[in-house]
PDB file of N, CA and C in Angstrom:
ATOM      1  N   UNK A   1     125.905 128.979 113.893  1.00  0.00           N
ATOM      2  CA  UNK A   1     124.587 129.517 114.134  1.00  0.00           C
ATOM      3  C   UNK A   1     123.990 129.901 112.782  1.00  0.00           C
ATOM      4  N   UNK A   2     122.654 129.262 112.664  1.00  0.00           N
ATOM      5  CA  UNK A   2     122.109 129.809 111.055  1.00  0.00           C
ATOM      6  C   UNK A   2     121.357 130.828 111.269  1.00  0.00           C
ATOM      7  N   UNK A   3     121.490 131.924 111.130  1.00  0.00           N
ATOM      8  CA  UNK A   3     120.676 133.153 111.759  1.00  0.00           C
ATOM      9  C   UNK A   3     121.155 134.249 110.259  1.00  0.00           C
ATOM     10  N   UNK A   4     120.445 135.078 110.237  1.00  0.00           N
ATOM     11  CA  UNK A   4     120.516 135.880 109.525  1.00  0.00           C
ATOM     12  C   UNK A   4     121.632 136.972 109.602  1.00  0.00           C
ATOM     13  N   UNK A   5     122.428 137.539 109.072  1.00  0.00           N
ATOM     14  CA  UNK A   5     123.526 138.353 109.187  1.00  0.00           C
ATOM     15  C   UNK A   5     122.742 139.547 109.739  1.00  0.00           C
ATOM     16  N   UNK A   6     121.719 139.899 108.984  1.00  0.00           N
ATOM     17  CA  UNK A   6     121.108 141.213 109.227  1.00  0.00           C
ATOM     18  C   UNK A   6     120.558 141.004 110.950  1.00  0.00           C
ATOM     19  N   UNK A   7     120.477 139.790 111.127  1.00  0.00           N
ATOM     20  CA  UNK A   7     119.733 139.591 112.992  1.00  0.00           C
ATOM     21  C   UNK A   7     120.723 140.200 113.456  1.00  0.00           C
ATOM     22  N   UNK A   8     121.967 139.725 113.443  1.00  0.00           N
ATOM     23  CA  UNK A   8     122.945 139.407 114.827  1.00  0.00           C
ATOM     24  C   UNK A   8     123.313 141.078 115.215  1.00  0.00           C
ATOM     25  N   UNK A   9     122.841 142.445 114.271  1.00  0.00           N
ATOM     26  CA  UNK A   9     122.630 143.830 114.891  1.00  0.00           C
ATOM     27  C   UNK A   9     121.831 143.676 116.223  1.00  0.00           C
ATOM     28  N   UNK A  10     121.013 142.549 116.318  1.00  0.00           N
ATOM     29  CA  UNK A  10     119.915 142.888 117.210  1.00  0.00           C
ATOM     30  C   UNK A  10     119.873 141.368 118.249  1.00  0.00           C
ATOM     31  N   UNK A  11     120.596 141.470 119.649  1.00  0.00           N
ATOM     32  CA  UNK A  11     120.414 140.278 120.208  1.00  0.00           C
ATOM     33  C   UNK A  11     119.688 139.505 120.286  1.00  0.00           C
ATOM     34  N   UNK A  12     118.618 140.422 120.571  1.00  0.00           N
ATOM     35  CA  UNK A  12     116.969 139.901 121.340  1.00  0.00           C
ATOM     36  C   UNK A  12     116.676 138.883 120.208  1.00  0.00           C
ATOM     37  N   UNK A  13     116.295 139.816 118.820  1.00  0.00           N
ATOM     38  CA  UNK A  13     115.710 138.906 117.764  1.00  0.00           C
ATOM     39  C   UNK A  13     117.219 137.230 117.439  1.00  0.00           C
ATOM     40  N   UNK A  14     117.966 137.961 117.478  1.00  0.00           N
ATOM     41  CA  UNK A  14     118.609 136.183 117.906  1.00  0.00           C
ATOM     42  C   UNK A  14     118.556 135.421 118.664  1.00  0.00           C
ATOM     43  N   UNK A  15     118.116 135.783 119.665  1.00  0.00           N
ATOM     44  CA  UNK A  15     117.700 135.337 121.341  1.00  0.00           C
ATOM     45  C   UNK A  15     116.826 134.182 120.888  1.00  0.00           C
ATOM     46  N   UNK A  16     115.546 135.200 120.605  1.00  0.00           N
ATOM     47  CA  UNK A  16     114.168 134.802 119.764  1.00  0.00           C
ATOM     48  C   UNK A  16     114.365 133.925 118.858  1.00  0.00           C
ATOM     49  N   UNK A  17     115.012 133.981 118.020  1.00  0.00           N
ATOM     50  CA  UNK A  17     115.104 132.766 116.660  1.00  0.00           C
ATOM     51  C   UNK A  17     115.266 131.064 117.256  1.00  0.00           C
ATOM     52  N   UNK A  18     116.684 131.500 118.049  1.00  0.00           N
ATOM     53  CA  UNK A  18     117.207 129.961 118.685  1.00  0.00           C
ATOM     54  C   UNK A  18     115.810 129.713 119.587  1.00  0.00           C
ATOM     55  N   UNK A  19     115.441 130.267 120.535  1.00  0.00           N
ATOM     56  CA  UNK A  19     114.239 129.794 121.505  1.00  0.00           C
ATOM     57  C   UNK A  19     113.380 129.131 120.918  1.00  0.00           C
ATOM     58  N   UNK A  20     112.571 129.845 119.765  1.00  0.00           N
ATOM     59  CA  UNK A  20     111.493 129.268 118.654  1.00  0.00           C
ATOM     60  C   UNK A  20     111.865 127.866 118.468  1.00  0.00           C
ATOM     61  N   UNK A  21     113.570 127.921 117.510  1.00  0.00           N
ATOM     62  CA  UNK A  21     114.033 126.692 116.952  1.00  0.00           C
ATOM     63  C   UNK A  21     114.233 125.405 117.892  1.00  0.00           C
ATOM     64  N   UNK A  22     114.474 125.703 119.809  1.00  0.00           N
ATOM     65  CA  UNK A  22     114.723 124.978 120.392  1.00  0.00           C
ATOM     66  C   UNK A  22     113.265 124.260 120.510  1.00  0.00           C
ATOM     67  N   UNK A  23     112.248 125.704 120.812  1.00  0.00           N
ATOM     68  CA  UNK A  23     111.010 124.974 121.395  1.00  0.00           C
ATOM     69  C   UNK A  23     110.345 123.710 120.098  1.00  0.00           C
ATOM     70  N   UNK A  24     110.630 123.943 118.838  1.00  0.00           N
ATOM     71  CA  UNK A  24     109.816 123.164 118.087  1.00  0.00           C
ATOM     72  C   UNK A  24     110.777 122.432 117.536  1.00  0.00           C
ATOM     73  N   UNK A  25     112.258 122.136 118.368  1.00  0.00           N
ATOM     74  CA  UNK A  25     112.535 120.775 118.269  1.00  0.00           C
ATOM     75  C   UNK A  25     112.769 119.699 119.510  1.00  0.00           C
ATOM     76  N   UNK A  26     112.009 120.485 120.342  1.00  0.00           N
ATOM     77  CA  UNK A  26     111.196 119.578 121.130  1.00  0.00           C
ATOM     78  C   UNK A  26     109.840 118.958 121.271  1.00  0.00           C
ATOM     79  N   UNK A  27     109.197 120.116 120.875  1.00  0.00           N
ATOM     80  CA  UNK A  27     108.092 119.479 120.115  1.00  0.00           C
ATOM     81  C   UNK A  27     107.932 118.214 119.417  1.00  0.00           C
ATOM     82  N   UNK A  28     108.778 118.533 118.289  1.00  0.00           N
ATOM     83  CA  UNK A  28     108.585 117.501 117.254  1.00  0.00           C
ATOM     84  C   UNK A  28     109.201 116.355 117.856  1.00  0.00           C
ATOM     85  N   UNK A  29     110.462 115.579 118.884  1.00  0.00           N
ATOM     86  CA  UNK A  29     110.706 114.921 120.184  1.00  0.00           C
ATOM     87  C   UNK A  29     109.630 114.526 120.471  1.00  0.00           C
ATOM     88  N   UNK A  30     108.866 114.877 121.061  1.00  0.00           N
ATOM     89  CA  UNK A  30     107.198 114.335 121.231  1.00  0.00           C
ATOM     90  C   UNK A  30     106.774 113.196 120.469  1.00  0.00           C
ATOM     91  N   UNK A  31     106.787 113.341 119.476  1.00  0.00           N
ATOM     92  CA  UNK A  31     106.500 112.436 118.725  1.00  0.00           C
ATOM     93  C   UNK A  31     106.850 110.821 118.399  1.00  0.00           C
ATOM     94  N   UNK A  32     107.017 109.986 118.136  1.00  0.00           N
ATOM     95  CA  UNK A  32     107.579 108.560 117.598  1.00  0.00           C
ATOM     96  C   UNK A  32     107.865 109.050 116.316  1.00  0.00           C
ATOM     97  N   UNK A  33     109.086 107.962 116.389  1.00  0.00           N
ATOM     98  CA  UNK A  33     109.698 108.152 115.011  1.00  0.00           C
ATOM     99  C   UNK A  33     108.789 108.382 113.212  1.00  0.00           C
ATOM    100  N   UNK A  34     107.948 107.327 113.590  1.00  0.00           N
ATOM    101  CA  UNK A  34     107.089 107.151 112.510  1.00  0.00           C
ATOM    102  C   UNK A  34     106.511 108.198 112.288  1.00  0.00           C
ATOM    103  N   UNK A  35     105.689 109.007 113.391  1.00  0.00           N
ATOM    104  CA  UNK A  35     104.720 110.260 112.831  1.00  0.00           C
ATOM    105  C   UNK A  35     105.684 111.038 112.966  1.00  0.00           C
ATOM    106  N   UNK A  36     106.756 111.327 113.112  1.00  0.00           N
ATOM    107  CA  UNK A  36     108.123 112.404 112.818  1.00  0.00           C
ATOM    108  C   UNK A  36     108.091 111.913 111.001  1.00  0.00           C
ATOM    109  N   UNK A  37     108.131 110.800 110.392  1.00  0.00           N
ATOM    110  CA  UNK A  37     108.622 110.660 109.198  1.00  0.00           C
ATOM    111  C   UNK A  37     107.842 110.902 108.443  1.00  0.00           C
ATOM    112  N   UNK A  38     106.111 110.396 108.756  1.00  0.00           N
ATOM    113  CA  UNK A  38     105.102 110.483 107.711  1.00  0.00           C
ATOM    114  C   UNK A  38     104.792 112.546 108.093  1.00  0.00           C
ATOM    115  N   UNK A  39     104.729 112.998 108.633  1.00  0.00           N
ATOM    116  CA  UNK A  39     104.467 114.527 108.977  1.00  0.00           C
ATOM    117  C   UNK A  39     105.803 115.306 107.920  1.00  0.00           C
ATOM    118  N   UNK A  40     106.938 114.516 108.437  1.00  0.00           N
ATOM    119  CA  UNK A  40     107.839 115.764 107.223  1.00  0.00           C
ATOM    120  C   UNK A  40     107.648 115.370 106.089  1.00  0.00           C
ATOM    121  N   UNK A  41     107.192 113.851 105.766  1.00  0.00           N
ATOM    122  CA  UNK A  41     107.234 113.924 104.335  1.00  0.00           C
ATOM    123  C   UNK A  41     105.988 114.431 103.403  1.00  0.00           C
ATOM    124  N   UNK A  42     104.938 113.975 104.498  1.00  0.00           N
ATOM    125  CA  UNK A  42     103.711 114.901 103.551  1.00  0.00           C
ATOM    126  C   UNK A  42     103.106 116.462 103.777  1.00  0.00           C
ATOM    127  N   UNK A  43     104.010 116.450 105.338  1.00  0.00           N
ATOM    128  CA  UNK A  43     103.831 118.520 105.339  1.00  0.00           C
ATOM    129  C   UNK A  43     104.694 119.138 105.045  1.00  0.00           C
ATOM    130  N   UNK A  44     106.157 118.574 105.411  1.00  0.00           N
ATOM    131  CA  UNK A  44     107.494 118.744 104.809  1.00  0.00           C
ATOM    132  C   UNK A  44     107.825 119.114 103.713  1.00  0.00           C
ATOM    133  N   UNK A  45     107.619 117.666 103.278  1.00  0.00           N
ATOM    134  CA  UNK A  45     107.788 117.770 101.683  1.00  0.00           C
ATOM    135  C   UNK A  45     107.083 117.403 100.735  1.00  0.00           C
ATOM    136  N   UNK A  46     106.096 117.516 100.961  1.00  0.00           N
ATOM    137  CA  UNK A  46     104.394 117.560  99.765  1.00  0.00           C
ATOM    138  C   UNK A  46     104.278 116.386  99.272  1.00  0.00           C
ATOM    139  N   UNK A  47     104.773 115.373  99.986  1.00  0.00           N
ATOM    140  CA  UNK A  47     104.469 113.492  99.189  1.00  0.00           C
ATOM    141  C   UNK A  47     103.083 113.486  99.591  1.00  0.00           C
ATOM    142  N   UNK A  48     102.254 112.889  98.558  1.00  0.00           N
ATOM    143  CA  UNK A  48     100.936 112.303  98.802  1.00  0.00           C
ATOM    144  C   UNK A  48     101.039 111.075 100.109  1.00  0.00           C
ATOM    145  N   UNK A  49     100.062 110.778 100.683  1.00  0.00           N
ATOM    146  CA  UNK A  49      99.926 109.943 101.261  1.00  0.00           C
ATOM    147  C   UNK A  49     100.574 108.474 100.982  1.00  0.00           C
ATOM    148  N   UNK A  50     100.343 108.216  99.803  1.00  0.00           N
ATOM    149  CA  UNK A  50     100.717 106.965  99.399  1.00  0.00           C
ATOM    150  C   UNK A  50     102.318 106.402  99.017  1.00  0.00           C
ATOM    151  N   UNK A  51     102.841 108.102  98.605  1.00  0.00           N
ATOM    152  CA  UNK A  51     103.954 107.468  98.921  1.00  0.00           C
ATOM    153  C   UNK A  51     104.874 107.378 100.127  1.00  0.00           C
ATOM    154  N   UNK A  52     104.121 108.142 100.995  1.00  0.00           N
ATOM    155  CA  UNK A  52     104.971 108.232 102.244  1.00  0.00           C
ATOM    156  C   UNK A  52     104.368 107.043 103.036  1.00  0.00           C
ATOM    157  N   UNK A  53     103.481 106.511 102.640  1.00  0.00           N
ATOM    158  CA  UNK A  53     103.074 105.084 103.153  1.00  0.00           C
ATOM    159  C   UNK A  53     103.625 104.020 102.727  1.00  0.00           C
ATOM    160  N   UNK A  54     103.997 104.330 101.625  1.00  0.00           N
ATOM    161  CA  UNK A  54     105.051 102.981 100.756  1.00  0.00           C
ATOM    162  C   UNK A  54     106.419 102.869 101.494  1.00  0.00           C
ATOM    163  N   UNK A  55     106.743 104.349 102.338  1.00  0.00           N
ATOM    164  CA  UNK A  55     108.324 104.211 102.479  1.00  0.00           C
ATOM    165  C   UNK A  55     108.280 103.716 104.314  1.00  0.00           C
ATOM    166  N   UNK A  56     107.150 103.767 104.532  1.00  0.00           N
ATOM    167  CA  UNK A  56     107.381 103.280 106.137  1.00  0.00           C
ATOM    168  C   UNK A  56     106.023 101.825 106.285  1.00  0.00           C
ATOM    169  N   UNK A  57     106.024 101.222 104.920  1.00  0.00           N
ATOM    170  CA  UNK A  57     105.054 100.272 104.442  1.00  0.00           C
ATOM    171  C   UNK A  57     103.733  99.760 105.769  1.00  0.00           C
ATOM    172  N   UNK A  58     102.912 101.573 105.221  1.00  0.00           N
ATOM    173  CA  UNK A  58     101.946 101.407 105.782  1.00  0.00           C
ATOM    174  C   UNK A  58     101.025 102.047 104.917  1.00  0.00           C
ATOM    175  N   UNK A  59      99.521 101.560 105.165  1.00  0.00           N
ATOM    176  CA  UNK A  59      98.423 102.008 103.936  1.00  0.00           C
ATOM    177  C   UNK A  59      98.236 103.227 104.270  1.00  0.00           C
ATOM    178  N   UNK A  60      97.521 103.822 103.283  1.00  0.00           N
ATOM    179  CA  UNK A  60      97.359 105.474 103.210  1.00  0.00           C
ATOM    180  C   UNK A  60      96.315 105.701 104.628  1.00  0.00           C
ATOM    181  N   UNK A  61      95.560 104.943 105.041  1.00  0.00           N
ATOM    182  CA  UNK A  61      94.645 105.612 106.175  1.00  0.00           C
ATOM    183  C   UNK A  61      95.346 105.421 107.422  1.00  0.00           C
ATOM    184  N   UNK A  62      96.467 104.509 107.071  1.00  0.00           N
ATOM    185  CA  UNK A  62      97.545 104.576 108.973  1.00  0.00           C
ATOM    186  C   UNK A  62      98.698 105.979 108.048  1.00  0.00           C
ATOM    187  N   UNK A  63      98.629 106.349 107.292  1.00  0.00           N
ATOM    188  CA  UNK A  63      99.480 107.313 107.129  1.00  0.00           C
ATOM    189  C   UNK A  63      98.417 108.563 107.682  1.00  0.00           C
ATOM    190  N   UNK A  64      97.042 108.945 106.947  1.00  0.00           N
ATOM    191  CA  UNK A  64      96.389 109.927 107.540  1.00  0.00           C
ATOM    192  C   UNK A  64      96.266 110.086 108.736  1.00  0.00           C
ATOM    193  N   UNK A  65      95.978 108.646 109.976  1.00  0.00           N
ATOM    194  CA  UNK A  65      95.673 108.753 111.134  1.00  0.00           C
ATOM    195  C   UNK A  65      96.941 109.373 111.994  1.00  0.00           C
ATOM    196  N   UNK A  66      98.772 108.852 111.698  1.00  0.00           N
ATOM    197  CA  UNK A  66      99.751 108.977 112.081  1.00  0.00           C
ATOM    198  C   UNK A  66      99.580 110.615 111.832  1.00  0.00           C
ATOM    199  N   UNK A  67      99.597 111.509 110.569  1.00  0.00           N
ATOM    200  CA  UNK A  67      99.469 112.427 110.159  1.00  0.00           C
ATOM    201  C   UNK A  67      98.416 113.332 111.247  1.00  0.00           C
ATOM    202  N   UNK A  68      97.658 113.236 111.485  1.00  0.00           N
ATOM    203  CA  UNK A  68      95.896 113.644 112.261  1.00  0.00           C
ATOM    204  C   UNK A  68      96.860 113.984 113.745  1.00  0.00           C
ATOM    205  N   UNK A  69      97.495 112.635 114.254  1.00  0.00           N
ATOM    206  CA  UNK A  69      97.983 111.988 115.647  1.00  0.00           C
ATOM    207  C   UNK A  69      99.147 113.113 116.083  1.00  0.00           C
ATOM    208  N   UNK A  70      99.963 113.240 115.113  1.00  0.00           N
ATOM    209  CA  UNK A  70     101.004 114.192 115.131  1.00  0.00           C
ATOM    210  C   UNK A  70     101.333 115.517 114.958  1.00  0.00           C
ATOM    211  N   UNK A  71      99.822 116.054 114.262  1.00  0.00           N
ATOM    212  CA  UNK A  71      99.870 117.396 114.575  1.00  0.00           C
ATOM    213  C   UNK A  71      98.926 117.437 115.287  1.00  0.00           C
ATOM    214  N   UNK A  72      98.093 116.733 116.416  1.00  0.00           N
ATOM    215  CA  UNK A  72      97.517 117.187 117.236  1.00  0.00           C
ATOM    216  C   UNK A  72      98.857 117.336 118.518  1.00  0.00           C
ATOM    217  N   UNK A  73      99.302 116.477 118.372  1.00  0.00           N
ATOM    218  CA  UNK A  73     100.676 116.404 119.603  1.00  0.00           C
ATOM    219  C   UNK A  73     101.290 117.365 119.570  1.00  0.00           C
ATOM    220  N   UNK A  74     101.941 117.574 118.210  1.00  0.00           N
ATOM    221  CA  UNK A  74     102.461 118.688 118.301  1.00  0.00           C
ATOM    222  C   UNK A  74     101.761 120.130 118.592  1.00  0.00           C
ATOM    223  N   UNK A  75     100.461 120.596 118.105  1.00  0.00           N
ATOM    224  CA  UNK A  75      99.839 121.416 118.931  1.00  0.00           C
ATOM    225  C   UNK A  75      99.666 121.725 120.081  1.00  0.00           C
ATOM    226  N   UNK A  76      99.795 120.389 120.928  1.00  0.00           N
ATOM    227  CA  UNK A  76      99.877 120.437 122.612  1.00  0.00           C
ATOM    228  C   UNK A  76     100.759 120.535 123.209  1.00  0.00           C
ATOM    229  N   UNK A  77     102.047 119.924 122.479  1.00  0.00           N
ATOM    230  CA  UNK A  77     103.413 120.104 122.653  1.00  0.00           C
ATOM    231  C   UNK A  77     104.205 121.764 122.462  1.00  0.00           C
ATOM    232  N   UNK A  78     103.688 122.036 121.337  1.00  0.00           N
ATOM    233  CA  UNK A  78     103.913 123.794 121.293  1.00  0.00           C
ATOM    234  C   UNK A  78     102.886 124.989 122.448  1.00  0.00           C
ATOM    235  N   UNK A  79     101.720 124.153 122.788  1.00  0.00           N
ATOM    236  CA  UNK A  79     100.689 124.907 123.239  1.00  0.00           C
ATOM    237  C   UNK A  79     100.150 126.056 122.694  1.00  0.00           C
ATOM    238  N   UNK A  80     100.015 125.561 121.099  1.00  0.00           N
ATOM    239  CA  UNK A  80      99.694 126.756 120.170  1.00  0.00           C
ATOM    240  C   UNK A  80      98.222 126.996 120.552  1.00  0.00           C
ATOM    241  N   UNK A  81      97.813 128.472 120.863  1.00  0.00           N
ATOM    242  CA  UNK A  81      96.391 128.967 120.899  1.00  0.00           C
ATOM    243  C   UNK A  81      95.385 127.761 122.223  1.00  0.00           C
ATOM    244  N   UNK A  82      94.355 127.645 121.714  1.00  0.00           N
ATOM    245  CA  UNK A  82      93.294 126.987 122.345  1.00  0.00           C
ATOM    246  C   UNK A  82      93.233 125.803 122.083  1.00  0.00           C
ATOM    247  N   UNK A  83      94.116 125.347 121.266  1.00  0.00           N
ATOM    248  CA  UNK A  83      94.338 123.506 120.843  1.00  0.00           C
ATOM    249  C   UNK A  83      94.023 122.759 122.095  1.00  0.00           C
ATOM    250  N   UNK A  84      94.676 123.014 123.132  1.00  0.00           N
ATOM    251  CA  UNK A  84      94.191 121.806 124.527  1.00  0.00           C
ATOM    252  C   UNK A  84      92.623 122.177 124.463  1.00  0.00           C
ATOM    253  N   UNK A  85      92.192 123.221 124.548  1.00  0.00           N
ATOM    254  CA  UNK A  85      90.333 122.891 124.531  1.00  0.00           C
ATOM    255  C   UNK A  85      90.100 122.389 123.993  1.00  0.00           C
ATOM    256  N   UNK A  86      90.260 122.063 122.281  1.00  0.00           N
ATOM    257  CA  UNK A  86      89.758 121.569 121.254  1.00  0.00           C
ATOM    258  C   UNK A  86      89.718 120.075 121.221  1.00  0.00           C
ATOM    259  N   UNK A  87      88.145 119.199 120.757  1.00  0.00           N
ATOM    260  CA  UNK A  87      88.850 117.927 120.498  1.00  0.00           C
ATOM    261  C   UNK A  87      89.847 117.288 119.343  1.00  0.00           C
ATOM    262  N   UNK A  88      90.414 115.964 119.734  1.00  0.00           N
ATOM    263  CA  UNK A  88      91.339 115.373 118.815  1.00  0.00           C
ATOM    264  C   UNK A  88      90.785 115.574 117.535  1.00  0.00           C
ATOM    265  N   UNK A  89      89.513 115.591 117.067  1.00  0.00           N
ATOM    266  CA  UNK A  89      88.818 115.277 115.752  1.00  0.00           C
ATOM    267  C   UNK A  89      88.760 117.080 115.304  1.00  0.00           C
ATOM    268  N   UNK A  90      89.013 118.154 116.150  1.00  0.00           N
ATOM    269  CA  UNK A  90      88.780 119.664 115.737  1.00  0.00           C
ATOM    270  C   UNK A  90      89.657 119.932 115.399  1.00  0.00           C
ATOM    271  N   UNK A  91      91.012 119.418 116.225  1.00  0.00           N
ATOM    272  CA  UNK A  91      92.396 119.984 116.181  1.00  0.00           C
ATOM    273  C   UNK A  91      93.461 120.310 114.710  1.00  0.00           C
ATOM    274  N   UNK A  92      92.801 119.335 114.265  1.00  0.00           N
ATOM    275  CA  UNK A  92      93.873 119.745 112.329  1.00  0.00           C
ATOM    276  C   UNK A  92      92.360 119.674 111.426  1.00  0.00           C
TER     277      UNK A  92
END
């Protein structure tokens, strides 16, 4: 369990940690592989567009759209806030 030493005084907040970690790796499940890869690598891990388009050899505007596609999903998938009201084009 990767939890904090200082948590495990306190069930609940360990309770809480795993729940979070389960719900948003289902979330991210939601997704296709591809916008799972282009999302960690350019929100993940700060690659520009272009190179995370080079590594799943697609141009930078199917990387933005995959990018756009996948955190709207995932917004609906977490059911963060008012995201289902919002349109696809408001949502990120």
């Amino acid at each position: 369990m990767d939890v904090p030493i200082s948590n495990l005084e306190h069930p609940e907040t360990v309770a809480q940690t795993l729940s979070e970690r389960s719900t948003a790796r289902a979330a991210l499940e939601t997704l296709t592989v591809e916008d799972r890869m282009v999302l960690a690598l350019h929100d993940g891990e700060g690659w520009r567009a272009t190179q995370s388009g080079a590594v799943g050899a697609l141009t930078t505007a199917a990387v933005y759209k995959r990018i756009h596609r996948a955190r709207v999903k995932l917004l609906r998938a977490l059911d963060d806030g008012p995201a289902h009201l919002r349109n696809d084009s408001q949502a990120c």
